[in-house]
Protein backbone atom coordinates (compact mmCIF):
# COMPACT_ATOMS: atom_id res chain seq x y z
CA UNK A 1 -40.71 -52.13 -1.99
CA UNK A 2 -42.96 -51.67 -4.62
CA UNK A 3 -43.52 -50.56 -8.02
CA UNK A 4 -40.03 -50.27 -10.29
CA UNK A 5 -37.26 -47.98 -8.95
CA UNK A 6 -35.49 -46.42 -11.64
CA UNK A 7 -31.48 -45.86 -10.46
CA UNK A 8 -29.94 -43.75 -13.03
CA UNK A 9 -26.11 -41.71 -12.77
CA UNK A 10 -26.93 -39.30 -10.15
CA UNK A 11 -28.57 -41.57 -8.05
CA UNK A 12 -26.17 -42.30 -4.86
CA UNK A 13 -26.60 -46.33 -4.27
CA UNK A 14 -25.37 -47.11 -1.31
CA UNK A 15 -23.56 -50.55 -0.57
CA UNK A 16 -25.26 -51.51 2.72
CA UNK A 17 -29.02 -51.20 0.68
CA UNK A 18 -31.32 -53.50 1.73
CA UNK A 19 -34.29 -53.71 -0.51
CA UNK A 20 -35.99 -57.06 0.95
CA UNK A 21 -38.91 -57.40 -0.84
CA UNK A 22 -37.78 -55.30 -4.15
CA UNK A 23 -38.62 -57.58 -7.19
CA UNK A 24 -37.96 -55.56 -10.08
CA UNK A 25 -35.25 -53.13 -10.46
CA UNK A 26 -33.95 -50.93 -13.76
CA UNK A 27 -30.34 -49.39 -13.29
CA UNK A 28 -29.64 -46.67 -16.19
CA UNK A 29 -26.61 -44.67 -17.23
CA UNK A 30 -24.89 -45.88 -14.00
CA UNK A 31 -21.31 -47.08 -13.46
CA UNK A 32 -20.03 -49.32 -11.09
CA UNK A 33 -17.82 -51.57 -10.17
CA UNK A 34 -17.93 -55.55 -9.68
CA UNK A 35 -18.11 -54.89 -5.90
CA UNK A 36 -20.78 -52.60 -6.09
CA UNK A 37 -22.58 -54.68 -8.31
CA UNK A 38 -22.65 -58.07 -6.50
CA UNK A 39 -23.81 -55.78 -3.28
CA UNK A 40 -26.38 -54.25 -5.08
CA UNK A 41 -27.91 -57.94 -6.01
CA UNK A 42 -27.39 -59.24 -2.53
CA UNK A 43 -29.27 -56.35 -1.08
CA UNK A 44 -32.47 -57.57 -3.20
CA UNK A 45 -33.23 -61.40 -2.14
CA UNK A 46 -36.14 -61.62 -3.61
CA UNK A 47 -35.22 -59.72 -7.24
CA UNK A 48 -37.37 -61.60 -9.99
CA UNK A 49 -36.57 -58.53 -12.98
CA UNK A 50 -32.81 -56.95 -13.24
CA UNK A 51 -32.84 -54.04 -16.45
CA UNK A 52 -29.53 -52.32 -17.00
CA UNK A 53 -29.78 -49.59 -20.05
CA UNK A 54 -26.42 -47.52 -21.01
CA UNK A 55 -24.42 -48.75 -18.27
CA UNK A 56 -20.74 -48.91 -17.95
CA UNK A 57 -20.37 -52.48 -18.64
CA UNK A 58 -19.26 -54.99 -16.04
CA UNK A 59 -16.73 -58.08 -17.00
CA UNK A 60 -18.61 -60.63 -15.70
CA UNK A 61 -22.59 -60.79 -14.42
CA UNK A 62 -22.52 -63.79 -12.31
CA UNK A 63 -25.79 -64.78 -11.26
CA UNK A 64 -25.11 -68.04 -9.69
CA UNK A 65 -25.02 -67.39 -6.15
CA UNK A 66 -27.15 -64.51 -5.89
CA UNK A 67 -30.30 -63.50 -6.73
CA UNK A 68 -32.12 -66.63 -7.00
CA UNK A 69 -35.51 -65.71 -7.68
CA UNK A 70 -34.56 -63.56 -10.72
CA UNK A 71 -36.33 -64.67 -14.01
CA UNK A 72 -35.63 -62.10 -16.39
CA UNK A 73 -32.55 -60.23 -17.53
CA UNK A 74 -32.46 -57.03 -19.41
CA UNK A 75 -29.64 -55.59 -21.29
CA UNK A 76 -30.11 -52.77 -23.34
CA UNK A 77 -26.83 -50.83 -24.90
CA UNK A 78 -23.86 -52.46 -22.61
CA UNK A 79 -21.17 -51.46 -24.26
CA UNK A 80 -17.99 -53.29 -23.35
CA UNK A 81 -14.54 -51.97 -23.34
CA UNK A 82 -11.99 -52.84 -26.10
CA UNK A 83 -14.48 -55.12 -27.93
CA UNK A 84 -14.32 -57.75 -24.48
CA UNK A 85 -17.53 -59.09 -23.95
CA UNK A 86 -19.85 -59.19 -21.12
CA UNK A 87 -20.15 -62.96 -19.70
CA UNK A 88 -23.21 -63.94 -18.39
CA UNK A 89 -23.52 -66.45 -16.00
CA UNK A 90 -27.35 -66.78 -15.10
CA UNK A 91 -28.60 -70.29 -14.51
CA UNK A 92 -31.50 -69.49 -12.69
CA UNK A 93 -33.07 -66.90 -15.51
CA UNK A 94 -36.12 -67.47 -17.79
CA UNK A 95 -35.98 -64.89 -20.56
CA UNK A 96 -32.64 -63.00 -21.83
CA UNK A 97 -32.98 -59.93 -23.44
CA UNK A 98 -29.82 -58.53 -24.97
CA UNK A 99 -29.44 -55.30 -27.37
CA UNK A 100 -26.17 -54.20 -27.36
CA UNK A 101 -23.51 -52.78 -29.79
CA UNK A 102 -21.23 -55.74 -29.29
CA UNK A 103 -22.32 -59.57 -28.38
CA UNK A 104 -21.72 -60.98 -25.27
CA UNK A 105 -20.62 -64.20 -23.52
CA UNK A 106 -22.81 -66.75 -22.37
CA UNK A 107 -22.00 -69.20 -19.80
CA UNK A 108 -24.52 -71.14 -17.95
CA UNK A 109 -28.14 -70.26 -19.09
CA UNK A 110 -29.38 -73.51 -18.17
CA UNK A 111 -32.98 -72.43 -16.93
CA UNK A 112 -33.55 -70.25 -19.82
CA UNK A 113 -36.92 -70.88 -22.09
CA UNK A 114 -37.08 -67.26 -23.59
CA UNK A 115 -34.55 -64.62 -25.50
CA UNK A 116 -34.58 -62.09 -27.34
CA UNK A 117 -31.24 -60.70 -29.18
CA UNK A 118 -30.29 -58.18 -31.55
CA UNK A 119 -27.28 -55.84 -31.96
CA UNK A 120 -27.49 -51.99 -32.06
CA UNK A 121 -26.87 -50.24 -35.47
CA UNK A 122 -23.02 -48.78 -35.09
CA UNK A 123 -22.45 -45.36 -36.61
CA UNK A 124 -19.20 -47.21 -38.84
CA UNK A 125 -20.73 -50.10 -40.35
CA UNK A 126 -17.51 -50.97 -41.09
CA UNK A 127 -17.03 -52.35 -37.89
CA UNK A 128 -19.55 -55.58 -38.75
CA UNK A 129 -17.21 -56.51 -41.21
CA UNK A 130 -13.44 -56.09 -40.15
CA UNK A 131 -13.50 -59.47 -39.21
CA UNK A 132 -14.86 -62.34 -37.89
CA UNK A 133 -15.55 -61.28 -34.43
CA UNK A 134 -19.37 -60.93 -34.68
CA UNK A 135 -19.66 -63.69 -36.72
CA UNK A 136 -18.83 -66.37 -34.22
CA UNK A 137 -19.87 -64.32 -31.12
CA UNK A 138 -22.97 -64.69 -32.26
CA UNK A 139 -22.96 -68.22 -33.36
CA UNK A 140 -21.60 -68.93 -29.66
CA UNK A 141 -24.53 -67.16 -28.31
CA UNK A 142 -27.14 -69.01 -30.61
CA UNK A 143 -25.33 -72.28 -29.57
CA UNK A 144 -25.91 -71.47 -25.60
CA UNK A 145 -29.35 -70.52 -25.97
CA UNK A 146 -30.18 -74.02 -28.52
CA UNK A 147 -32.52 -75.12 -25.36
CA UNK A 148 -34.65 -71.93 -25.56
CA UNK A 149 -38.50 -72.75 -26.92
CA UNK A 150 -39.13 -69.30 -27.61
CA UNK A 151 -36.69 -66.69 -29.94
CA UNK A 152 -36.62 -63.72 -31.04
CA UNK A 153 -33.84 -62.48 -33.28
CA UNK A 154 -33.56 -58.74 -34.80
CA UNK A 155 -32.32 -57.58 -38.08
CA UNK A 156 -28.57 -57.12 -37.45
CA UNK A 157 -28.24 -60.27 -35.79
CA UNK A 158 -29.73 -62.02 -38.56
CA UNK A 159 -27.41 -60.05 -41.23
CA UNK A 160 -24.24 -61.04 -39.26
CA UNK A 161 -25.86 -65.12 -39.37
CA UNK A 162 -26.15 -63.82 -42.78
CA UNK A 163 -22.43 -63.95 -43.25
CA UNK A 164 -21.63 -66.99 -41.33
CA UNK A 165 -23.45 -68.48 -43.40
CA UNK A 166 -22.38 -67.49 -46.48
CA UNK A 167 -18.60 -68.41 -45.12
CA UNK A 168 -19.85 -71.65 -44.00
CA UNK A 169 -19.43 -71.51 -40.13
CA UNK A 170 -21.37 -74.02 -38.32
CA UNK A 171 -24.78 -73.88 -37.23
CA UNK A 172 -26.56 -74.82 -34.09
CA UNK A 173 -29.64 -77.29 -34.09
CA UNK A 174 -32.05 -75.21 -32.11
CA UNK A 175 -34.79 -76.53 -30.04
CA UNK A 176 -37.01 -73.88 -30.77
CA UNK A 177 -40.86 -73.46 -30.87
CA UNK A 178 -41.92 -70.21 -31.09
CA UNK A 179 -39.65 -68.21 -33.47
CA UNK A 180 -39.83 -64.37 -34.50
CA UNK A 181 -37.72 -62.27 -36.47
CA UNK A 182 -37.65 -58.70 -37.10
CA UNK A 183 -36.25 -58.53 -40.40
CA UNK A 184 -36.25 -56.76 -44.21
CA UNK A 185 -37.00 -58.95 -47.33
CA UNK A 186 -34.07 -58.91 -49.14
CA UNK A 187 -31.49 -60.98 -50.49
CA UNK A 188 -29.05 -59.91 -47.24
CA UNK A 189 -31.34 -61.97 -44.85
CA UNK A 190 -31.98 -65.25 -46.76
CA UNK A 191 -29.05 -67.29 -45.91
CA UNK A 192 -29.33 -66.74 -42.29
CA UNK A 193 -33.22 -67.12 -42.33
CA UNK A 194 -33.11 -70.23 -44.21
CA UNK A 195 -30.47 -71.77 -42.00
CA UNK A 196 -32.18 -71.17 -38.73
CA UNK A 197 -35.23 -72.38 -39.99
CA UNK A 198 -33.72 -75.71 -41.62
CA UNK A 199 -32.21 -76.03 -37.81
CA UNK A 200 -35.39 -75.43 -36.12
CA UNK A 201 -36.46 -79.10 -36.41
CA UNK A 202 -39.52 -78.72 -33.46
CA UNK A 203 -40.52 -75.23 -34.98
CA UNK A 204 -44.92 -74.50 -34.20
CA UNK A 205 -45.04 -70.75 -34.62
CA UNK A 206 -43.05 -68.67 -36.67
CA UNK A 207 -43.86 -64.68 -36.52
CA UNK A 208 -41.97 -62.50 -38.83
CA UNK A 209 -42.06 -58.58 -38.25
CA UNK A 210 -40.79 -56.95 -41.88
CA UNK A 211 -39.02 -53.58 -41.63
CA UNK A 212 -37.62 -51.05 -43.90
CA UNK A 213 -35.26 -49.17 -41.72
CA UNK A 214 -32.04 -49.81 -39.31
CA UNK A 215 -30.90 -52.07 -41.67
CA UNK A 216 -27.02 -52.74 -42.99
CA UNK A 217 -26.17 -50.58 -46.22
CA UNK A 218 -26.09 -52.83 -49.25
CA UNK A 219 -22.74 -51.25 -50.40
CA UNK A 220 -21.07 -53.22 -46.86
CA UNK A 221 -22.26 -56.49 -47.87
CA UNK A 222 -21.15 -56.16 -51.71
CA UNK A 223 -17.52 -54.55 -50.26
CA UNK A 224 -17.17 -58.39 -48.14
CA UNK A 225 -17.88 -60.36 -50.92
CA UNK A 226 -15.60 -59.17 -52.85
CA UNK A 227 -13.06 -59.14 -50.01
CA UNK A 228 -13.69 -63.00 -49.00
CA UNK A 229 -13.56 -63.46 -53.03
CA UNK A 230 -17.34 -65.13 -53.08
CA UNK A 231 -19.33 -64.92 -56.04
CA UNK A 232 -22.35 -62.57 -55.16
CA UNK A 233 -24.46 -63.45 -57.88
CA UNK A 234 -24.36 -67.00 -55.75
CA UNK A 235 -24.16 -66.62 -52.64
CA UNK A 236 -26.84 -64.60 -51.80
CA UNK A 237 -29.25 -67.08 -53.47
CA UNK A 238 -31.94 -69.57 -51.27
CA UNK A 239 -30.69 -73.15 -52.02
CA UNK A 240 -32.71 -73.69 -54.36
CA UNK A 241 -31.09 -71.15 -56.33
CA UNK A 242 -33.32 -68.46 -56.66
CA UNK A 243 -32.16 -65.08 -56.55
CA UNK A 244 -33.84 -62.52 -54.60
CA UNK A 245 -34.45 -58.70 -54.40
CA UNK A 246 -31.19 -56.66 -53.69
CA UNK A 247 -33.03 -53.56 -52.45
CA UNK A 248 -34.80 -53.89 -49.02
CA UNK A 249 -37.13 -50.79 -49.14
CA UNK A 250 -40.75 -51.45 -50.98
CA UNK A 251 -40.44 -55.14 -51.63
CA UNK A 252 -43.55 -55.73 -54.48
CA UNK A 253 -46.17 -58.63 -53.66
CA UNK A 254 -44.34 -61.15 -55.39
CA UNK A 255 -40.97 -60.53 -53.03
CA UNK A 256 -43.44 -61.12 -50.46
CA UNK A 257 -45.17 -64.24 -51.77
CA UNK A 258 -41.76 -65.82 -52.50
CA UNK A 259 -40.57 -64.68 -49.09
CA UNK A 260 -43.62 -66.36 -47.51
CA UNK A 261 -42.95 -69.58 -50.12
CA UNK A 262 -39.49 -70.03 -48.67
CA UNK A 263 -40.24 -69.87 -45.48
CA UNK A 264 -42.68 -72.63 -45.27
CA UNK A 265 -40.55 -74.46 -47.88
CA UNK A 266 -37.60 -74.88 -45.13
CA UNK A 267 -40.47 -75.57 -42.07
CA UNK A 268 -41.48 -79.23 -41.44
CA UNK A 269 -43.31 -79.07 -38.21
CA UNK A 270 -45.16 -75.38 -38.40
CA UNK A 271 -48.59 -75.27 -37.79
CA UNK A 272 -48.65 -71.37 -37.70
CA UNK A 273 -47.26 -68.37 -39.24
CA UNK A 274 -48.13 -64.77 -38.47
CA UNK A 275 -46.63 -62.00 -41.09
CA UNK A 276 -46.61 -58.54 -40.09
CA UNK A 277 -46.10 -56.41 -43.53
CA UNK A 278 -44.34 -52.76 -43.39
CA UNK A 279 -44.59 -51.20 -46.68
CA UNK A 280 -46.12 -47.78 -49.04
CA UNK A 281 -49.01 -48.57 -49.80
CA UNK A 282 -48.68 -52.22 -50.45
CA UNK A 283 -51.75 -53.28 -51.69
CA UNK A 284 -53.55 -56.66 -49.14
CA UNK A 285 -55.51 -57.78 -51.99
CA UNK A 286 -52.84 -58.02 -54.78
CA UNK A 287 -50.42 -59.96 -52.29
CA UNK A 288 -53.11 -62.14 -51.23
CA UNK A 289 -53.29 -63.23 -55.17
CA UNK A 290 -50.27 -63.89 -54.93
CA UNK A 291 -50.01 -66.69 -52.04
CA UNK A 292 -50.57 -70.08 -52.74
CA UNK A 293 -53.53 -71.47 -50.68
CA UNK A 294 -52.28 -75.42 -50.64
CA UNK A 295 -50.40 -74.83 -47.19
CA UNK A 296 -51.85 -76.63 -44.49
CA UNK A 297 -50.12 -73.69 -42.18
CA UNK A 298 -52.52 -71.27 -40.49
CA UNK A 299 -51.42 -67.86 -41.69
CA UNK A 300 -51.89 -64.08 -40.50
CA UNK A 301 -51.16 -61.57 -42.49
CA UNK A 302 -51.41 -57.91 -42.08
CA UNK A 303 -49.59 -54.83 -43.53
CA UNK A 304 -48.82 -51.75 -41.45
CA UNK A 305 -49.02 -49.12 -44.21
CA UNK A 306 -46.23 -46.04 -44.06
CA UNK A 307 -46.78 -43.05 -45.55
């Protein structure tokens, strides 16, 4: 079969398919059960790209025994039941992709090179910070995927690292060489960002995608430090003490140029960094005056105005 066949609810699958030479399939708004599932898979032997978006989430995707050939897995909005995550059991996979509402479980990801994780923005915020749920989910996933050379993490993962960190959960050491994260510049991001960088000990590349928007309200983050009794005029400092703009939206040149600073400050190995600015009319010549030009890095820069 070829091209990508797009199965969404009111497509009738049936469990005898047989697909034989299918290699990429997307499944969408569909429900189904464990059975159904597992037939699906072993009706496409030669599957090498699996996409699921909104679907009725399963308990377990085993991969093990079945669809050898797939490489990449892609997870978009699988919302489990009563807060149980998804586990994953892929060995033979490549590159993870995972957006979701919740975190999931990872088992054996052994094959894995690539991923790419974020969590979706939940209409009560609330929910983030109830407890520590998300917290170590998502350490648990970082620690599965530590043999990955290439990572990309988005903004509300790295502002639930953010309070990990803060609390002082354990870290991975990641073996990581091509990095990215889609993140503001603002205080809210610095203690995860400087923690997966000081654990990124084979780091070459490091790509970082700034945004304004889908972010965490800063009133959340102020309500759990006060809760977990922290001092926020500390915590949310780089360890070198420096504090750092509250606000996310229209960071000024010099938020950038420190933000830039810190991140080769806590990078040993990098030999590249690409920045890709989102801001009003942030001026490219005044931020350039502001970088220091003793880095032996090779740096990109460019700014994305929004008007």
């Amino acid at each position: 079969m070829y091209g990508t066949p797009f199965l969404n609810s009111s497509t009738t699958i049936p469990l005898s398919n047989n697909w034989t030479s299918l290699k990429k399939l997307s499944l969408g708004g569909a429900t189904f059960s464990d059975e159904s599932f597992d037939k699906i898979l072993s009706g496409c032997p030669v599957l090498e790209s699996l996409e699921l978006f909104y679907c009725v989430p399963l308990s377990v995707i085993d991969l093990s025994n079945k669809s050898l050939h797939l490489r990449t897995l892609d997870i978009y909005n699988f919302e489990p039941k009563a807060r149980v995550p998804t586990k994953i059991v892929a060995p033979h996979i490549h590159c993870l992709k995972w957006k979701s509402q919740f975190p999931c479980s990872l088992a054996d990801l052994s094959s894995l090179t690539e991923a790419k994780l974020d969590i979706i923005f939940c209409h009560d915020e609330t929910i983030f910070f109830k407890d520590d749920f998300f917290q170590v989910m998502v350490l648990q996933m970082l620690e599965k995927l530590h043999n990955a050379e290439k990572l990309t993490l988005g903004t509300y993962f790295l502002h639930i690292l953010s309070l990990a960190e803060i609390r002082g959960l354990t870290f991975p050491t990641l073996k990581v060489k091509a990095l990215t994260l889609v993140t503001p510049i603002s205080q809210y991001v610095i203690p995860s960002i400087e923690k997966i960088l000081q654990n990124s000990p084979h780091l070459k590349k490091l790509t970082i995608h700034t945004c304004q928007y889908n972010v965490i309200r800063e009133e959340f983050f102020d309500a759990y430090v006060d809760l977990q009794g922290l001092n926020a005029d500390q915590c949310w400092r780089s360890k070198d003490g420096v504090a750092w703009n509250k606000s996310h939206c229209n960071p000024e040149p010099k938020h950038v140029a420190s933000f830039m600073k810190l991140l080769l400050k806590n990078t040993k190995t990098l030999e590249k960094m690409v920045v890709q600015l989102e801001g009003h009319y942030l001026k490219f010549e005044e931020l350039v005056r502001t970088l220091s030009h003793n880095s032996s890095v090779s740096i990109l820069l460019s700014i994305n105005q929004i008007y």
